[in-house]
N, C-alpha and C. Protein backbone atom coordinates (compact mmCIF):
# COMPACT_ATOMS: atom_id res chain seq x y z
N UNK A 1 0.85 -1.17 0.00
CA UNK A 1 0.00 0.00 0.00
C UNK A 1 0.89 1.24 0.00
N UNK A 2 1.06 2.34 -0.92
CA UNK A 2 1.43 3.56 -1.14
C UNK A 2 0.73 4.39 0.23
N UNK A 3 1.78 5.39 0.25
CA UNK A 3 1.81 6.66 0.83
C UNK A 3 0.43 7.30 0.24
N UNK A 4 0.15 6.98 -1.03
CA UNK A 4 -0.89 8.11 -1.22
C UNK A 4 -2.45 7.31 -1.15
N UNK A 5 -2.38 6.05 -1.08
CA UNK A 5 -3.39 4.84 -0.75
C UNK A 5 -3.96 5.42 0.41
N UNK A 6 -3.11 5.43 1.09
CA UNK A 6 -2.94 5.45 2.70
C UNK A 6 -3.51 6.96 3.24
N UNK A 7 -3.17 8.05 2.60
CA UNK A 7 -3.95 9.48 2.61
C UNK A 7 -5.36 9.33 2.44
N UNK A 8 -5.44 8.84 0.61
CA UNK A 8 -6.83 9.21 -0.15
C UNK A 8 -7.81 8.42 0.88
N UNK A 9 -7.38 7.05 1.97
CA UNK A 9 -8.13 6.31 2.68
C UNK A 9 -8.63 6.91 4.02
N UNK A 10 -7.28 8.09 4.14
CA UNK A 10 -7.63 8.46 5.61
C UNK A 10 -8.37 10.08 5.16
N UNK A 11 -8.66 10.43 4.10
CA UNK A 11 -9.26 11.56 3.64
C UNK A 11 -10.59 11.70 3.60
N UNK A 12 -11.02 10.22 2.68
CA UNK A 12 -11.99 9.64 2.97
C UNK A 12 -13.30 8.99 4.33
N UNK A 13 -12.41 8.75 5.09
CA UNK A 13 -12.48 8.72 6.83
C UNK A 13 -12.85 9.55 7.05
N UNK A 14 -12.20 10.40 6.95
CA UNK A 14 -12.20 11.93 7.99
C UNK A 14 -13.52 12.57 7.23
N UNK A 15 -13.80 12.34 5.96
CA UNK A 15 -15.06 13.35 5.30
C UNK A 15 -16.02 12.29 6.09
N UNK A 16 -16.16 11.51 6.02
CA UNK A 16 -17.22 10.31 6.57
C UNK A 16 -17.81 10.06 7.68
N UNK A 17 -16.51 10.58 8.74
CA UNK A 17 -16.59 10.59 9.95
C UNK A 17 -17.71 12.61 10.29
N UNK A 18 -17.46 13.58 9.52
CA UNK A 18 -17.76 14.28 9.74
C UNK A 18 -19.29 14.33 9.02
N UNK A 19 -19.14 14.02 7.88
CA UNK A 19 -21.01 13.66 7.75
C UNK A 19 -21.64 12.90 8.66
N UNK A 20 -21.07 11.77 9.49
CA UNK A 20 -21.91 11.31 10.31
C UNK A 20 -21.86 11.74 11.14
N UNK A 21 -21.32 13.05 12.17
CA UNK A 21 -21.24 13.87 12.91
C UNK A 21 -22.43 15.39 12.62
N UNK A 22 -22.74 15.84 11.41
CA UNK A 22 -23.42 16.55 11.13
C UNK A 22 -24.58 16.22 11.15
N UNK A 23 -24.81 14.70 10.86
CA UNK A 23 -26.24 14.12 10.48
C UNK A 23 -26.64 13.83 12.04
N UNK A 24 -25.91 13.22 13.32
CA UNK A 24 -26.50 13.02 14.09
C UNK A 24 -26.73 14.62 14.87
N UNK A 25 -25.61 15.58 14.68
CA UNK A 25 -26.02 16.96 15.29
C UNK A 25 -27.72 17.62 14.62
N UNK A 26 -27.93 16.91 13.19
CA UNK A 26 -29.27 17.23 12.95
C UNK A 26 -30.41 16.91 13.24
N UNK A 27 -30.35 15.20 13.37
CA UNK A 27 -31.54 14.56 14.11
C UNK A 27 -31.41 14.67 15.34
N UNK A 28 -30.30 15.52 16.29
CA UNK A 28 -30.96 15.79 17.59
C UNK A 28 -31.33 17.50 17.66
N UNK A 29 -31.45 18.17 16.56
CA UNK A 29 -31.50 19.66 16.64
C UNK A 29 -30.33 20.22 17.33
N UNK A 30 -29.73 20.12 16.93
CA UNK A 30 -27.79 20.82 18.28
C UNK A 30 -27.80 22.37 16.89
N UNK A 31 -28.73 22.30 15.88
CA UNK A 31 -28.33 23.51 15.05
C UNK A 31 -28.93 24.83 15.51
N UNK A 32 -28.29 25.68 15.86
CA UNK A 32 -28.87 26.71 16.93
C UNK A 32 -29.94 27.92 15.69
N UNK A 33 -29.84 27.90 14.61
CA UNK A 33 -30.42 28.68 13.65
C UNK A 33 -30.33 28.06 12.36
N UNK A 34 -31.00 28.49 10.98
CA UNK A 34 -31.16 27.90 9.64
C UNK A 34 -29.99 28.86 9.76
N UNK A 35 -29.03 29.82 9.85
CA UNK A 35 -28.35 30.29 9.15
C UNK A 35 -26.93 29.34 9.81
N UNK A 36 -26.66 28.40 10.28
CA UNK A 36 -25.59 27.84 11.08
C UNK A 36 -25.51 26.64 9.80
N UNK A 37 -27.30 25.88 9.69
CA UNK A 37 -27.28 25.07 8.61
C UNK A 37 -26.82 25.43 7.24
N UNK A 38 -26.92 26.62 6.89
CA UNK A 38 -26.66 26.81 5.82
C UNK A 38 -25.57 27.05 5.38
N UNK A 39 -24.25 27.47 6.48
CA UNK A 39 -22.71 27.36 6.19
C UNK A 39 -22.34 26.12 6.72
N UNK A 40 -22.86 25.46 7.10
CA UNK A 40 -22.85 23.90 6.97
C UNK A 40 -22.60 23.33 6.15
N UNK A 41 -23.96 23.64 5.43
CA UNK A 41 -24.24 23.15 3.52
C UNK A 41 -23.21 23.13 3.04
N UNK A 42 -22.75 24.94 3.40
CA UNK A 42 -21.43 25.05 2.20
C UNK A 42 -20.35 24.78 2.43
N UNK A 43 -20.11 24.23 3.44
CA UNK A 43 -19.16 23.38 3.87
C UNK A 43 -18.90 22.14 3.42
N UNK A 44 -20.48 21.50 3.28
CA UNK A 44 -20.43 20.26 2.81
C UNK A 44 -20.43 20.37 1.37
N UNK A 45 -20.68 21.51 0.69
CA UNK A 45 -20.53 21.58 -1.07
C UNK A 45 -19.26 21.72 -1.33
N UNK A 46 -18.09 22.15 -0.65
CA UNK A 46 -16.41 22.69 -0.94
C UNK A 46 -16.21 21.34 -0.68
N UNK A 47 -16.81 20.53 0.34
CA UNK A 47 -16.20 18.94 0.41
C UNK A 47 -16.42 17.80 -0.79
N UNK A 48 -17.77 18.57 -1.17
CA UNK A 48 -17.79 17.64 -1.95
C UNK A 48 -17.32 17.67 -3.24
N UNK A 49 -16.87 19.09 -3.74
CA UNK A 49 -16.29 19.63 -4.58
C UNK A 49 -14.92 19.31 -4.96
N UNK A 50 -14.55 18.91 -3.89
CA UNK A 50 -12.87 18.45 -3.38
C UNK A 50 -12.73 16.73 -3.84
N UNK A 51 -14.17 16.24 -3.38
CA UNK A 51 -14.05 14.41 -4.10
C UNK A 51 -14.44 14.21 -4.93
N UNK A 52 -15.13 15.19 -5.85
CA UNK A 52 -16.19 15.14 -7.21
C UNK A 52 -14.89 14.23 -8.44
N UNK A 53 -13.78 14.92 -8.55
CA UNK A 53 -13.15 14.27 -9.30
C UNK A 53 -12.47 12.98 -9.62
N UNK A 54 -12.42 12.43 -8.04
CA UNK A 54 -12.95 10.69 -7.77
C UNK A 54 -13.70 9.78 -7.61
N UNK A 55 -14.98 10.48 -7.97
CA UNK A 55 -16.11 9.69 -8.15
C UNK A 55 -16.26 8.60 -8.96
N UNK A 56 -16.09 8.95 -10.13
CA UNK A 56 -15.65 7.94 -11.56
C UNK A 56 -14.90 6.80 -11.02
N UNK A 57 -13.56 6.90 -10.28
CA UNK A 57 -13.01 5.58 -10.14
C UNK A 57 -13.20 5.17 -8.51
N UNK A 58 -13.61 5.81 -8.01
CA UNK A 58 -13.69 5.25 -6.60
C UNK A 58 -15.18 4.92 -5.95
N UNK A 59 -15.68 3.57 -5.96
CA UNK A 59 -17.17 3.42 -4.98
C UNK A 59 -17.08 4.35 -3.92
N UNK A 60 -16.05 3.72 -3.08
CA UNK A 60 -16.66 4.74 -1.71
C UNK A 60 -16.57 6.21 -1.86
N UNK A 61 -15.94 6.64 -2.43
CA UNK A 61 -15.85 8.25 -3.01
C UNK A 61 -17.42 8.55 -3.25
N UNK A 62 -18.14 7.54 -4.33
CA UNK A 62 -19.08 7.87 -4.95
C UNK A 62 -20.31 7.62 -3.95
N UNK A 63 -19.97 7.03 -3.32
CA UNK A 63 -21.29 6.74 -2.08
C UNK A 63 -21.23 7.93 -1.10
N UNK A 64 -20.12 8.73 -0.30
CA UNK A 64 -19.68 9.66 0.11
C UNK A 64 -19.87 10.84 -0.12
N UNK A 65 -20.32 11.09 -1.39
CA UNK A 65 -20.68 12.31 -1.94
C UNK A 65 -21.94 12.25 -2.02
N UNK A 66 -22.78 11.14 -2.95
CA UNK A 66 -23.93 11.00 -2.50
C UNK A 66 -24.50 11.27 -0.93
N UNK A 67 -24.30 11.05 0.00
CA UNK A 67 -24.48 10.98 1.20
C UNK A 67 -24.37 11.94 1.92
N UNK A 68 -23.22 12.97 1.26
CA UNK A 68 -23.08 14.72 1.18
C UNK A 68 -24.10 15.48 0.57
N UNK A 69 -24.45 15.01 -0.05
CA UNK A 69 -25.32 16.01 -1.20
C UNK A 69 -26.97 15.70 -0.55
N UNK A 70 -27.48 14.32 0.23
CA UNK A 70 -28.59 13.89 0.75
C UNK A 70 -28.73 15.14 1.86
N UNK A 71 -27.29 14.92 2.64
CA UNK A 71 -26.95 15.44 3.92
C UNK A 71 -27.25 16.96 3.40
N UNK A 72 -27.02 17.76 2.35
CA UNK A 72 -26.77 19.13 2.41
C UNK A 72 -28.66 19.75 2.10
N UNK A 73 -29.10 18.53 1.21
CA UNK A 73 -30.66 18.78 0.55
C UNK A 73 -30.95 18.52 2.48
N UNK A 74 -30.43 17.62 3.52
CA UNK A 74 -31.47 18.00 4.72
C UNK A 74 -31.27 18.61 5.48
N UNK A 75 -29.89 19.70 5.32
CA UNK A 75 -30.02 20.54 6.41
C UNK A 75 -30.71 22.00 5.50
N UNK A 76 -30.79 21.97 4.47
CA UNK A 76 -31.33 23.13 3.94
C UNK A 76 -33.28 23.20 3.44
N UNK A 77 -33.42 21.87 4.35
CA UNK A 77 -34.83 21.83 4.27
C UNK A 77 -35.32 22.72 5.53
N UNK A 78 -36.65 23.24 5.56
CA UNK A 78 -37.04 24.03 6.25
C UNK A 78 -38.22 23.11 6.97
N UNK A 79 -38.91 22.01 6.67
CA UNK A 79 -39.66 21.13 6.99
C UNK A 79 -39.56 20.99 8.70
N UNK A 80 -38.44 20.59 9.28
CA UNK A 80 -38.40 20.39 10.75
C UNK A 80 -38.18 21.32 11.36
N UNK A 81 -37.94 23.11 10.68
CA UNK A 81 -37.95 24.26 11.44
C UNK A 81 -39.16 24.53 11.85
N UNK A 82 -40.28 24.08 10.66
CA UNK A 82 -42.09 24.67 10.65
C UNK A 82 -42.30 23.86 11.58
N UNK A 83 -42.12 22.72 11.81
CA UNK A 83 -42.63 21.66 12.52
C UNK A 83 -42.39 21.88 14.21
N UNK A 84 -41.07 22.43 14.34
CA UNK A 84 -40.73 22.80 15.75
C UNK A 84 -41.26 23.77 15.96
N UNK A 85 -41.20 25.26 15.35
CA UNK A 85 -41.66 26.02 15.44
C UNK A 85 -42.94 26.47 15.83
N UNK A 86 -44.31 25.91 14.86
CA UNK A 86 -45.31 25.57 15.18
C UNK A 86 -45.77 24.79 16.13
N UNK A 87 -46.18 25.28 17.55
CA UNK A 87 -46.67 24.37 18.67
C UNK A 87 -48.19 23.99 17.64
N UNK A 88 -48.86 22.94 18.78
CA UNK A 88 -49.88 22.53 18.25
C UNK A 88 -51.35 23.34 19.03
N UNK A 89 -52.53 23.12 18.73
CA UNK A 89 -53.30 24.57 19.21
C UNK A 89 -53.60 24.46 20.55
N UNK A 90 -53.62 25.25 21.44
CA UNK A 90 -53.98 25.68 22.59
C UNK A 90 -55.59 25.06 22.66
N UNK A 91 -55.89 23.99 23.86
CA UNK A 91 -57.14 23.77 24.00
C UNK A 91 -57.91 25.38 25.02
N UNK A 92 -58.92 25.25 24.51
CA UNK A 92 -59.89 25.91 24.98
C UNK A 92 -60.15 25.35 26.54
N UNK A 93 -59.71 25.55 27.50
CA UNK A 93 -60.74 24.95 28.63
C UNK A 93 -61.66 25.54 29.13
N UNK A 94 -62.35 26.15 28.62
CA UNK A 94 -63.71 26.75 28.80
C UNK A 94 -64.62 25.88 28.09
N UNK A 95 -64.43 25.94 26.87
CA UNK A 95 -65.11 25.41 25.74
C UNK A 95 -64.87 24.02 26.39
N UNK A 96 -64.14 23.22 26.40
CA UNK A 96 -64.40 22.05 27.27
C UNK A 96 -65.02 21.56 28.55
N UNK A 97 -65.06 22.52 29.13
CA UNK A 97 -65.19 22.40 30.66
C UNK A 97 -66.70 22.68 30.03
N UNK A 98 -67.70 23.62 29.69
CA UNK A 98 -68.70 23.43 29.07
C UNK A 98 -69.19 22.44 28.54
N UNK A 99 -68.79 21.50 27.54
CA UNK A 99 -69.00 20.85 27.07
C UNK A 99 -69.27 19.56 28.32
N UNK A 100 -68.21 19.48 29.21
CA UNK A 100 -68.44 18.54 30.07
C UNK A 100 -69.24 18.54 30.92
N UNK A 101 -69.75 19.85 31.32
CA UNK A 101 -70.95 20.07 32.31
C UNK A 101 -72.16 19.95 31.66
N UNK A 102 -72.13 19.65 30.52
CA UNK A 102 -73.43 19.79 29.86
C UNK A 102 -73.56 18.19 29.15
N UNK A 103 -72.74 17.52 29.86
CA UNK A 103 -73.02 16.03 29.75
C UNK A 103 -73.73 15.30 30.78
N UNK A 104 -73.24 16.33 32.06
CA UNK A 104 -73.32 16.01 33.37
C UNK A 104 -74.85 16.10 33.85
């Protein structure tokens, strides 16, 4: 195994290791604003920009980038901001408490 085997393997690692570091900081919300996600993104687009030209001969390259590009379409979705954001509606307890006395 070459000196440069031995890099492109531990280059590979290290991008891999950090997408799966971003992806679990997303499914627990650790992103303090959409604007944190979004130099994220472009973080993850210069990375992937950097392996694009080993895609062609390398699987794991090509699975890696894929997996970048999944990763960048979900932190730049807005879907789980609306979702947090939006509580669900405030019950009425009047309107209930009515309703229940008038069963009674």
């Amino acid at each position: 195994m070459t000196d440069e085997t031995n890099v492109y393997g531990t280059v590979l690692t290290y991008f891999s290791n950090e997408f799966t570091t971003i992806k679990e900081r997303l499914k627990t919300g650790q992103f303090e604003n959409y604007r944190e996600r979004v130099v994220v993104s472009q973080l993850i687009s210069e990375a992937i920009n950097l392996l694009a030209p080993y895609v062609r001969s390398d699987a794991r390259t090509r699975i890696l980038v894929r997996n970048g590009e999944t990763l960048k379409k979900d932190l730049l979705s807005v879907r789980d901001l609306i979702t947090r954001k939006s509580s669900p509606r405030p019950e009425n307890p009047s309107l209930l408490k009515a309703l229940l006395d008038k069963k009674q």
